[in-house]
N, C-alpha and C. Protein backbone atom coordinates (compact mmCIF):
# COMPACT_ATOMS: atom_id res chain seq x y z
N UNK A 1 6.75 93.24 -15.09
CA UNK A 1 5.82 92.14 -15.02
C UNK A 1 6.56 90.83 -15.28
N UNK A 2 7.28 90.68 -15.79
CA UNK A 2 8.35 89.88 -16.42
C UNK A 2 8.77 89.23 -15.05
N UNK A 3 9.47 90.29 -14.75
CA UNK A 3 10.55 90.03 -13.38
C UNK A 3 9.29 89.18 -12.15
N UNK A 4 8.19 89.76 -12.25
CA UNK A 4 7.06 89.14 -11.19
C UNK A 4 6.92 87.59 -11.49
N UNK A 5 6.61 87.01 -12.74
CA UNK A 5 6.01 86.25 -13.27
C UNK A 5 7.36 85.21 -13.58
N UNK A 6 8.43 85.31 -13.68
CA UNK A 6 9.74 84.87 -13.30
C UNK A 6 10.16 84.23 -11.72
N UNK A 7 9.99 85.23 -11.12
CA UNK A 7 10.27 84.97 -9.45
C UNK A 7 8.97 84.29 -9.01
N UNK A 8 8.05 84.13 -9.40
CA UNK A 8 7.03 83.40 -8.57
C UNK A 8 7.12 82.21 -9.20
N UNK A 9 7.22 82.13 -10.55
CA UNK A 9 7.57 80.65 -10.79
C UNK A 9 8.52 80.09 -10.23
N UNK A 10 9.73 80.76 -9.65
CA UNK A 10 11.13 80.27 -9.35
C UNK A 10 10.65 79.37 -7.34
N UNK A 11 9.71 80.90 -7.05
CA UNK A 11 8.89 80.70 -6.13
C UNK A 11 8.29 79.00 -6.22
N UNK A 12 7.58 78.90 -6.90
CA UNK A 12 6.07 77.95 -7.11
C UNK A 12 7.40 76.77 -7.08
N UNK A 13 8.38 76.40 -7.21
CA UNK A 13 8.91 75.32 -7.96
C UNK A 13 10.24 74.88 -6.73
N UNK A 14 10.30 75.81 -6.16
CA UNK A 14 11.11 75.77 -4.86
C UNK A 14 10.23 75.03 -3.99
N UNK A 15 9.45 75.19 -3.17
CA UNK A 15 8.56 75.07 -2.36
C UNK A 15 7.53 74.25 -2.59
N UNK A 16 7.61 73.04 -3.65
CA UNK A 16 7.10 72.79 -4.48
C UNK A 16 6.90 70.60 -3.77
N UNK A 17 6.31 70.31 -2.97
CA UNK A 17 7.06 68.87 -2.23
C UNK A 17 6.97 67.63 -3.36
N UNK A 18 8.08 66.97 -3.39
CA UNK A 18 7.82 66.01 -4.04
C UNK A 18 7.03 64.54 -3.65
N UNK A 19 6.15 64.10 -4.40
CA UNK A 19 5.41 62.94 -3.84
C UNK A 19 5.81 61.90 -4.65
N UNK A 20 5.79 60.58 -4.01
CA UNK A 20 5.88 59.22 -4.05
C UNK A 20 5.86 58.74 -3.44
N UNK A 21 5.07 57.22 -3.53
CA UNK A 21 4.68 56.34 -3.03
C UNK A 21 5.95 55.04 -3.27
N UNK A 22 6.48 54.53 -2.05
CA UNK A 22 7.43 53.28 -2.30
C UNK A 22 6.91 52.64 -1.38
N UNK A 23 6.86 51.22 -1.75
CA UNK A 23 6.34 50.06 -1.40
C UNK A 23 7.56 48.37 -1.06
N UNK A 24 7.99 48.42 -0.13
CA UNK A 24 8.86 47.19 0.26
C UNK A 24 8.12 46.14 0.52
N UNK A 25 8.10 44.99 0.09
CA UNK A 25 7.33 43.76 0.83
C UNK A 25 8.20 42.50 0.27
N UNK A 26 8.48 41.96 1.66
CA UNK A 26 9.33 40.76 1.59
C UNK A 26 8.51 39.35 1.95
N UNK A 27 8.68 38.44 0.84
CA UNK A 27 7.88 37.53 1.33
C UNK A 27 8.51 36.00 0.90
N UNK A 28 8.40 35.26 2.25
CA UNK A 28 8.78 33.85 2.81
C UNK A 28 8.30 32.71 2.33
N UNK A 29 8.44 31.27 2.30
CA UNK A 29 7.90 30.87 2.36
C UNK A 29 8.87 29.48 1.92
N UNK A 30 8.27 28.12 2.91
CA UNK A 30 8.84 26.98 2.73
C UNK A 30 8.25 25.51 2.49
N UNK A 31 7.85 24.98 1.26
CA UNK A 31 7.07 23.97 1.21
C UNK A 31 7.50 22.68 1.28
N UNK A 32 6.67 22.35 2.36
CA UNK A 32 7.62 20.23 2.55
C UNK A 32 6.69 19.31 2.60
N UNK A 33 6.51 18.13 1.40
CA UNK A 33 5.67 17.56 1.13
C UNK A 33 6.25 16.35 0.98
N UNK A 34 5.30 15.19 1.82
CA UNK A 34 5.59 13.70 2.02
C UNK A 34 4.47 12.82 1.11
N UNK A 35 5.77 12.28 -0.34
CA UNK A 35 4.34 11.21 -1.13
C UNK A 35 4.00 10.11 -0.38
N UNK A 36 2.72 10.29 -0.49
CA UNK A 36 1.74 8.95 0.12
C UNK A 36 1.83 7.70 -0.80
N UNK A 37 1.60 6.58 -0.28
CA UNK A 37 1.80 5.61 -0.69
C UNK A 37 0.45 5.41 -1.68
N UNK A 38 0.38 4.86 -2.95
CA UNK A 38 -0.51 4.41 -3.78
C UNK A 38 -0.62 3.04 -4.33
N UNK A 39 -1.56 2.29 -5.24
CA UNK A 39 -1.54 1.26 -5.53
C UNK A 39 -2.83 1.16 -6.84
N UNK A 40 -2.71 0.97 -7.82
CA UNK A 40 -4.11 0.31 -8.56
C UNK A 40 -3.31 -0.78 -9.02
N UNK A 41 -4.88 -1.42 -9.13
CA UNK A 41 -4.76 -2.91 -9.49
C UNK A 41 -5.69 -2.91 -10.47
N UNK A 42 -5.59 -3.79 -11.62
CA UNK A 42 -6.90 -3.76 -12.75
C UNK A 42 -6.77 -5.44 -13.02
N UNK A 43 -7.88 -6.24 -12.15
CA UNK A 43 -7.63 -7.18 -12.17
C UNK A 43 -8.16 -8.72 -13.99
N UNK A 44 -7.46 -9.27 -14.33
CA UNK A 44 -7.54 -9.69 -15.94
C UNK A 44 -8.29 -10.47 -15.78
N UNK A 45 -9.28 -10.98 -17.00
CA UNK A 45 -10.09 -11.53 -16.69
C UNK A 45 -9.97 -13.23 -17.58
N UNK A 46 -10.61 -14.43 -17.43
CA UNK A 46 -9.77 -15.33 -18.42
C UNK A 46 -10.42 -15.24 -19.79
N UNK A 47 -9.89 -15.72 -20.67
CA UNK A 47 -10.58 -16.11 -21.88
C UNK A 47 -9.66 -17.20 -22.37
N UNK A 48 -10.48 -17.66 -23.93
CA UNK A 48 -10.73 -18.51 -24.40
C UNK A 48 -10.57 -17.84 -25.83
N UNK A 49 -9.88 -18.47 -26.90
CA UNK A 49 -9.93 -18.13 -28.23
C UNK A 49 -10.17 -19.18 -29.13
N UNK A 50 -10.67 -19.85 -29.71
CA UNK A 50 -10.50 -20.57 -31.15
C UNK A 50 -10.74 -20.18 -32.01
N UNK A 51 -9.94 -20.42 -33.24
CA UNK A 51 -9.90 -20.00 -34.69
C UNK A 51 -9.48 -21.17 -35.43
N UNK A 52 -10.19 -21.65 -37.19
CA UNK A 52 -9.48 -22.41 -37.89
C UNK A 52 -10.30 -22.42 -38.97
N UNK A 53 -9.57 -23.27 -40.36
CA UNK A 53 -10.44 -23.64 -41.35
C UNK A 53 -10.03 -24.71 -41.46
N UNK A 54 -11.39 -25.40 -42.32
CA UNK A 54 -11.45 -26.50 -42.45
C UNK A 54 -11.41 -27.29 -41.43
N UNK A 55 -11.99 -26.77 -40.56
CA UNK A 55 -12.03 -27.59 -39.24
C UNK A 55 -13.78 -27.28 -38.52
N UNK A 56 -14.11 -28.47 -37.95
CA UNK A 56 -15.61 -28.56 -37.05
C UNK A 56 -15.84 -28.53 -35.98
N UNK A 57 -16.34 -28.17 -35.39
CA UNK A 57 -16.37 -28.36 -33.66
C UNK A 57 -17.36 -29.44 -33.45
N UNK A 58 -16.90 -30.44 -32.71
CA UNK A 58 -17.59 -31.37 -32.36
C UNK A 58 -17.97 -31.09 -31.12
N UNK A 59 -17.17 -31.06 -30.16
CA UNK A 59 -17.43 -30.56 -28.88
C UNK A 59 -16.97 -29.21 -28.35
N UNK A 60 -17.97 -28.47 -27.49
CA UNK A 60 -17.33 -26.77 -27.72
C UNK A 60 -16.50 -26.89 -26.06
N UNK A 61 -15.50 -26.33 -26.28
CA UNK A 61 -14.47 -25.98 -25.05
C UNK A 61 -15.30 -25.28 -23.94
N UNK A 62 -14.80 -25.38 -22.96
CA UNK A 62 -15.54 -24.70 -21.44
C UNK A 62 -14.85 -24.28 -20.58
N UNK A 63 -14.82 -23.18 -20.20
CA UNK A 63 -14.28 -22.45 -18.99
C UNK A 63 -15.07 -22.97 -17.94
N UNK A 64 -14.64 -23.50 -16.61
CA UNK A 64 -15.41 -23.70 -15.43
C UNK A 64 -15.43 -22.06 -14.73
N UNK A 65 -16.04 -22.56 -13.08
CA UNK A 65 -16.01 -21.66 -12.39
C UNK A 65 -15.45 -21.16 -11.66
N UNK A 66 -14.59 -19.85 -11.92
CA UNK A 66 -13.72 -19.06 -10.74
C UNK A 66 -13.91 -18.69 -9.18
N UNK A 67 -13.41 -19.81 -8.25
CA UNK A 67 -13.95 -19.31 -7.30
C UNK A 67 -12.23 -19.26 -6.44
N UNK A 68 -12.48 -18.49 -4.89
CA UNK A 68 -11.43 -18.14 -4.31
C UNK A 68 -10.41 -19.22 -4.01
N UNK A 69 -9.30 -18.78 -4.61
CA UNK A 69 -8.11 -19.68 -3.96
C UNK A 69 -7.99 -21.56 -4.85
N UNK A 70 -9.32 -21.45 -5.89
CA UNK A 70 -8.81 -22.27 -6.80
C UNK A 70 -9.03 -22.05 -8.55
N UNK A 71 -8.07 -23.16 -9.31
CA UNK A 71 -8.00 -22.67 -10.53
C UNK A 71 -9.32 -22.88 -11.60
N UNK A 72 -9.11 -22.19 -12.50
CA UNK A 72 -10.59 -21.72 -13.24
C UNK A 72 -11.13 -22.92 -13.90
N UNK A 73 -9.98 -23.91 -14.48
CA UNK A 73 -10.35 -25.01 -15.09
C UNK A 73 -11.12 -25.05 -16.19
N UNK A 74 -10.57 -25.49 -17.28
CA UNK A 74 -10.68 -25.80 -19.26
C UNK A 74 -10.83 -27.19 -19.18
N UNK A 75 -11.69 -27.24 -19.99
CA UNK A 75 -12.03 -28.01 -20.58
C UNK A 75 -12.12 -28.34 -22.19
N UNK A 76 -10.89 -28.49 -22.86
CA UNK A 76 -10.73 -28.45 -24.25
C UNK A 76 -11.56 -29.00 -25.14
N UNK A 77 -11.92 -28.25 -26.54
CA UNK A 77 -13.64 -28.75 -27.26
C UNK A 77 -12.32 -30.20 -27.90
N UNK A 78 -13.47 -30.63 -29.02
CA UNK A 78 -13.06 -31.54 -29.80
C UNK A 78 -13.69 -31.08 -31.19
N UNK A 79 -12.36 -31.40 -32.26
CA UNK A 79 -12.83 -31.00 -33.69
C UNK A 79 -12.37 -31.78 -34.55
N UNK A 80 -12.90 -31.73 -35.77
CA UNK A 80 -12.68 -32.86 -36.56
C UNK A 80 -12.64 -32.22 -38.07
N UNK A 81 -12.02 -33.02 -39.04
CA UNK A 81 -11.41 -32.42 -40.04
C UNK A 81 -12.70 -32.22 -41.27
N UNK A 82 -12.82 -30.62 -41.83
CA UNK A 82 -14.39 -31.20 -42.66
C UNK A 82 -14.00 -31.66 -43.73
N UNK A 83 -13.07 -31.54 -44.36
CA UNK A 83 -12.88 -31.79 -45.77
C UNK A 83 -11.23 -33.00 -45.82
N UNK A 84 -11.60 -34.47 -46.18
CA UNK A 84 -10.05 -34.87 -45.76
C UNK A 84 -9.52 -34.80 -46.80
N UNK A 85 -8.00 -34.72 -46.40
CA UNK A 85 -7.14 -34.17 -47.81
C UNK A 85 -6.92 -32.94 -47.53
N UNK A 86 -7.82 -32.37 -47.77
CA UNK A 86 -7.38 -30.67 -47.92
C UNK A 86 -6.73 -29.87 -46.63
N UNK A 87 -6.05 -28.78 -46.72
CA UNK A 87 -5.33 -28.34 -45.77
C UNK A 87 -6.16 -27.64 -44.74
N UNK A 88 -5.62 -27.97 -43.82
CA UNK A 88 -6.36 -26.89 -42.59
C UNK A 88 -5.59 -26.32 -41.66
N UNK A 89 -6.16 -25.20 -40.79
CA UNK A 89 -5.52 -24.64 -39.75
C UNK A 89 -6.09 -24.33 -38.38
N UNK A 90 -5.46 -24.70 -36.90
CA UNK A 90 -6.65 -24.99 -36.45
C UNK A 90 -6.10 -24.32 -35.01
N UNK A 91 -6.19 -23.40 -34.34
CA UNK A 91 -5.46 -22.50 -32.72
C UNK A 91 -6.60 -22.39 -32.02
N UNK A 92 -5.75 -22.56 -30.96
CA UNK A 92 -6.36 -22.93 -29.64
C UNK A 92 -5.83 -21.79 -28.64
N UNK A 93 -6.66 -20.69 -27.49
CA UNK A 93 -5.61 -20.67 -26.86
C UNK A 93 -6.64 -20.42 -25.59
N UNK A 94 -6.07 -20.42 -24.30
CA UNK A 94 -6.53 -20.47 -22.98
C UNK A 94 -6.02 -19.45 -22.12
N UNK A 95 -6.28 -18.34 -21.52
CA UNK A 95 -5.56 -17.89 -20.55
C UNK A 95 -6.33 -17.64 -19.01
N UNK A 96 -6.09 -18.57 -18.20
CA UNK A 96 -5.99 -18.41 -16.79
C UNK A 96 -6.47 -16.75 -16.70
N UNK A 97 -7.34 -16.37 -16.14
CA UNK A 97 -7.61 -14.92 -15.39
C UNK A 97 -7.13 -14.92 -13.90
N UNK A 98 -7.02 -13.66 -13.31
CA UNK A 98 -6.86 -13.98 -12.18
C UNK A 98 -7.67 -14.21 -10.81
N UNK A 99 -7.00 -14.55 -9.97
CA UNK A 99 -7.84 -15.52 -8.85
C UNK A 99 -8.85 -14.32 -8.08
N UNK A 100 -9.81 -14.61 -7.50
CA UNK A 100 -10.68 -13.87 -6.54
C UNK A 100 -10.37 -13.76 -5.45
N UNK A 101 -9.35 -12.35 -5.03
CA UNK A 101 -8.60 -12.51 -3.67
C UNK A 101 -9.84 -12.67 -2.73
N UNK A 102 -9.69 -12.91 -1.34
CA UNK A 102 -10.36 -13.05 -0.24
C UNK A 102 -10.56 -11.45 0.41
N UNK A 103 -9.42 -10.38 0.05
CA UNK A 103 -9.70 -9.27 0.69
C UNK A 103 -8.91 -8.48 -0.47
N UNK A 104 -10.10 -7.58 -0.44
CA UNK A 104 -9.73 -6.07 -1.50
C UNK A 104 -9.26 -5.50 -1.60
N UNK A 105 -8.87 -5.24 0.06
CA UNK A 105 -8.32 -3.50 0.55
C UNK A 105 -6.82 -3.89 1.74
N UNK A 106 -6.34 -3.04 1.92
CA UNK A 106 -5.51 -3.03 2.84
C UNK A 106 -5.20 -2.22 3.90
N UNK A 107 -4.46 -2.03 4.64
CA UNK A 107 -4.29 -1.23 5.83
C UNK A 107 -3.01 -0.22 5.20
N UNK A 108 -3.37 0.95 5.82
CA UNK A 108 -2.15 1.65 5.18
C UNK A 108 -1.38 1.88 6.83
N UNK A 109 -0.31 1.78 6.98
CA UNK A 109 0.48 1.81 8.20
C UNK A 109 1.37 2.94 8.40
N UNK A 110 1.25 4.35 8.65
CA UNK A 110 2.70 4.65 8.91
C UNK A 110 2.48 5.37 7.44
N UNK A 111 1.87 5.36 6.57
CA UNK A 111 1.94 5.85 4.92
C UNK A 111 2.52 5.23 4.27
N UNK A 112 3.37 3.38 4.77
CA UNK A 112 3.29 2.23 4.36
C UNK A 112 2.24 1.39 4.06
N UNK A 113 1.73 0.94 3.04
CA UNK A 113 0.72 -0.45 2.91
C UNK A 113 1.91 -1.62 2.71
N UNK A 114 1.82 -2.85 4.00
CA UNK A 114 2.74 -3.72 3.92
C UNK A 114 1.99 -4.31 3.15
N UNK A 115 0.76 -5.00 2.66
CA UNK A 115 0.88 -5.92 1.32
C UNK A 115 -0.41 -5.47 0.79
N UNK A 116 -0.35 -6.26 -0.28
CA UNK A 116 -1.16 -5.53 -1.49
C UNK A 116 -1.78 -6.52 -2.44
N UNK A 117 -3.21 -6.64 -2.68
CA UNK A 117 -3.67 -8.02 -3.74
C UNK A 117 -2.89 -7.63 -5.02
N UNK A 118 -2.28 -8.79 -5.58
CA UNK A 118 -1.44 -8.67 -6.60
C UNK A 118 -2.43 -9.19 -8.32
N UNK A 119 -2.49 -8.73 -9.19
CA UNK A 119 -3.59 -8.81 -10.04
C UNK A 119 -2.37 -8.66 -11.34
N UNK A 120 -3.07 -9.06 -12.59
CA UNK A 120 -2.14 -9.05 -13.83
C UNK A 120 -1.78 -7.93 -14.21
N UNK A 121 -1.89 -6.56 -14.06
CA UNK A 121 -2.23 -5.38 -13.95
C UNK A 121 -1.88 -4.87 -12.55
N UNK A 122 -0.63 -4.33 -12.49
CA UNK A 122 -0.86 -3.45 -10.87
C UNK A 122 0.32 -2.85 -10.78
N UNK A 123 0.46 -1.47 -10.26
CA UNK A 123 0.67 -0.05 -10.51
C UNK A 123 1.06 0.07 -8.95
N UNK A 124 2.34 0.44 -8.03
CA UNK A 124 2.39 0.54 -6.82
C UNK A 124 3.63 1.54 -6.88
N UNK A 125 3.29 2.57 -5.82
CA UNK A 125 3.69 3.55 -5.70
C UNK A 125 4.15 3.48 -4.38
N UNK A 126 5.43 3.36 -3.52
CA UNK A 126 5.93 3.57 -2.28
C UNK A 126 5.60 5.21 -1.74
N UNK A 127 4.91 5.26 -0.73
CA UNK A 127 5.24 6.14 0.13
C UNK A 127 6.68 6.47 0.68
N UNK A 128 6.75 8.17 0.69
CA UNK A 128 7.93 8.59 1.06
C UNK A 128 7.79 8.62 2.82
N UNK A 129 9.53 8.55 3.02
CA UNK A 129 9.27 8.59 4.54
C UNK A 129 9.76 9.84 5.27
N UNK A 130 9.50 11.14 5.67
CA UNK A 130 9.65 11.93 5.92
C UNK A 130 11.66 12.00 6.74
N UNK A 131 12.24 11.23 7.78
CA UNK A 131 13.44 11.06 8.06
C UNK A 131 13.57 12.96 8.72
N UNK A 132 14.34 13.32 8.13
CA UNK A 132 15.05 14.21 8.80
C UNK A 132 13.95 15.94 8.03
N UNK A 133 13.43 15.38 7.23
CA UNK A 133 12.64 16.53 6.48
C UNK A 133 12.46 17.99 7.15
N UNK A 134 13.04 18.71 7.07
CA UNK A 134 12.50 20.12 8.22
C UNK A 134 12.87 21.02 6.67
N UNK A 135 12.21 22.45 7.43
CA UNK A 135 12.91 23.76 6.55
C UNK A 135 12.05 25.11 7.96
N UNK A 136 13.09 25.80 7.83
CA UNK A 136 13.06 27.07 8.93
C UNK A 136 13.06 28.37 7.85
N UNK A 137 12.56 29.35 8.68
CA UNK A 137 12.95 30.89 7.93
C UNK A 137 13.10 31.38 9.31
N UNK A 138 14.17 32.05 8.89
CA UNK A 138 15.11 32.91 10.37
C UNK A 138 14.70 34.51 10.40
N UNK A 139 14.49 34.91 11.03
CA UNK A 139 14.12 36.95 11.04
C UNK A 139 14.41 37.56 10.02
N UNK A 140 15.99 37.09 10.29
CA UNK A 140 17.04 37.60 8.31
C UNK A 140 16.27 37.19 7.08
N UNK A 141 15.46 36.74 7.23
CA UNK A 141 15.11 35.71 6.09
C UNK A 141 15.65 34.43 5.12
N UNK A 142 16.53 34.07 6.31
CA UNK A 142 17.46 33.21 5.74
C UNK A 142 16.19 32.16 5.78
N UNK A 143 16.93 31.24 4.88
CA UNK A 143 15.88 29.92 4.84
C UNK A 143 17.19 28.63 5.14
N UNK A 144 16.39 27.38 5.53
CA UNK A 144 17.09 26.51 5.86
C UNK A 144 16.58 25.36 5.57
N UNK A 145 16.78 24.21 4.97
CA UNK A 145 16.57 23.37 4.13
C UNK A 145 16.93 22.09 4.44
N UNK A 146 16.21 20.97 5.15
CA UNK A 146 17.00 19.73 5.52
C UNK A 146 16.42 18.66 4.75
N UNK A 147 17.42 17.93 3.54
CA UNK A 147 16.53 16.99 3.10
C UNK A 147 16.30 16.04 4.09
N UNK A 148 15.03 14.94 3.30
CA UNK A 148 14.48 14.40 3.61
C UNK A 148 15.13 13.07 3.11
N UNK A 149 14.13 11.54 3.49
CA UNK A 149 14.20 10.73 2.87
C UNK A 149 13.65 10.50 1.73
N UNK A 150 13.56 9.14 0.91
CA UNK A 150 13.12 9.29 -0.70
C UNK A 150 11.74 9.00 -0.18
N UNK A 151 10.73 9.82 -1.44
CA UNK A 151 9.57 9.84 -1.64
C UNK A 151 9.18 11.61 -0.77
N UNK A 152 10.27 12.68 -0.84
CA UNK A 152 10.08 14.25 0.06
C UNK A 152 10.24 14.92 -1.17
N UNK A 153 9.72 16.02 -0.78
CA UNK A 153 10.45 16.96 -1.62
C UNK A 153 10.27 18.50 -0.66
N UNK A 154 11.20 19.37 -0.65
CA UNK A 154 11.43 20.93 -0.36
C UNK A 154 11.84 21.57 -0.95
N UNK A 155 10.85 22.59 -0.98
CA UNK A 155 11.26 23.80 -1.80
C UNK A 155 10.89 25.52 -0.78
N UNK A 156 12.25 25.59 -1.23
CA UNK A 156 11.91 27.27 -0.57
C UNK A 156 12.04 28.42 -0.95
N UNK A 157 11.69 29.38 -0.60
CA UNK A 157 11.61 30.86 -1.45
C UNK A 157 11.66 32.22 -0.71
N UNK A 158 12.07 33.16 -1.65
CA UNK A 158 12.01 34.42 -0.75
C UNK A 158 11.84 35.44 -1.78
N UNK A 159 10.68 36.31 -1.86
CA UNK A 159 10.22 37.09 -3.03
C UNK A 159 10.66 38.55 -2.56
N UNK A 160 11.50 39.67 -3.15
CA UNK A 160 11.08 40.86 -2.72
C UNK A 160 10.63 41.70 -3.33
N UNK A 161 9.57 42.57 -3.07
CA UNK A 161 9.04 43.66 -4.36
C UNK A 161 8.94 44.96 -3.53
N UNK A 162 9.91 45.55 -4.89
CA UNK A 162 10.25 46.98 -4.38
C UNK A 162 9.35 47.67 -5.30
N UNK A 163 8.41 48.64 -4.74
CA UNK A 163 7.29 49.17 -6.18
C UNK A 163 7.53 50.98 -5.66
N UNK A 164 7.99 52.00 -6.47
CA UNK A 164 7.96 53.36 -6.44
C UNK A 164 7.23 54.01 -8.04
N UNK A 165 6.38 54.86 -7.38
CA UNK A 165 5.19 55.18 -8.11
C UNK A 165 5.17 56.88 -7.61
């Protein structure tokens, strides 16, 4: 019984197929990206400060009216001393805001904006210009990579996953 139970296992283990699952997958890929041109503007607005002691306002200072393409125009107060003799301190200050352009927006050209309302505050970002920019993947999986001009960027890749289970 021995000898039976011996040979059929020897049997069972011969003849026996081995399984697994393998999995190849190759994967490509080439990214080419052209920055667009940007711009904010946060345009300032004017003010007016006075501070002092020992000092009166006789007449109060005035900002006129901002209109396009001319200046805002002050009109300085008048003050007078309250206490004479005694010390005082007395600041003034004015700042111009900026002007009310005639047009808001601009044309973007090409992913160039040739001009731009200029404000006390403003943030401009050149668009990139694409130039020679390419990238290829060949059968082999070779990759091929041509920079660009400034404002590009490329990036390329090639993943392989070998999975046996």
């Amino acid at each position: 019984m021995r000898r039976f139970l011996f040979v059929s296992c020897l049997t069972f283990f011969a003849i026996s197929p081995a399984s697994a699952d393998i999995t190849h997958a190759i994967k490509s890929s080439i990214s080419l990206t052209v920055d667009g041109a940007a711009s904010q503007s946060i345009r300032q607005p004017s003010s007016l400060a006075v501070s002092g002691s020992n000092v009166d306002l006789d007449t109060t200072p005035v900002l006129g009216t901002l209109t396009s393409g001319t200046a805002l125009g002050y009109t300085p107060g008048a003050y007078s001393i309250t206490t004479a003799g005694d010390s005082f301190s007395y600041s003034e200050s004015y700042i111009e805001g900026d002007d009310v352009p005639t047009v808001l927006s601009t044309t973007v050209t090409a992913g160039v904006v040739p001009a731009l309302p200029i404000f006390g505050n403003t943030t401009t970002t050149a668009g990139g210009v694409a130039g020679t920019l390419a990238g290829t993947i060949a059968t082999d999986g070779a990759l091929t990579i041509t920079a660009g001009n400034a404002g590009t960027t490329a990036i390329g890749q090639v993943i392989q996953e070998l999975t046996i289970r």
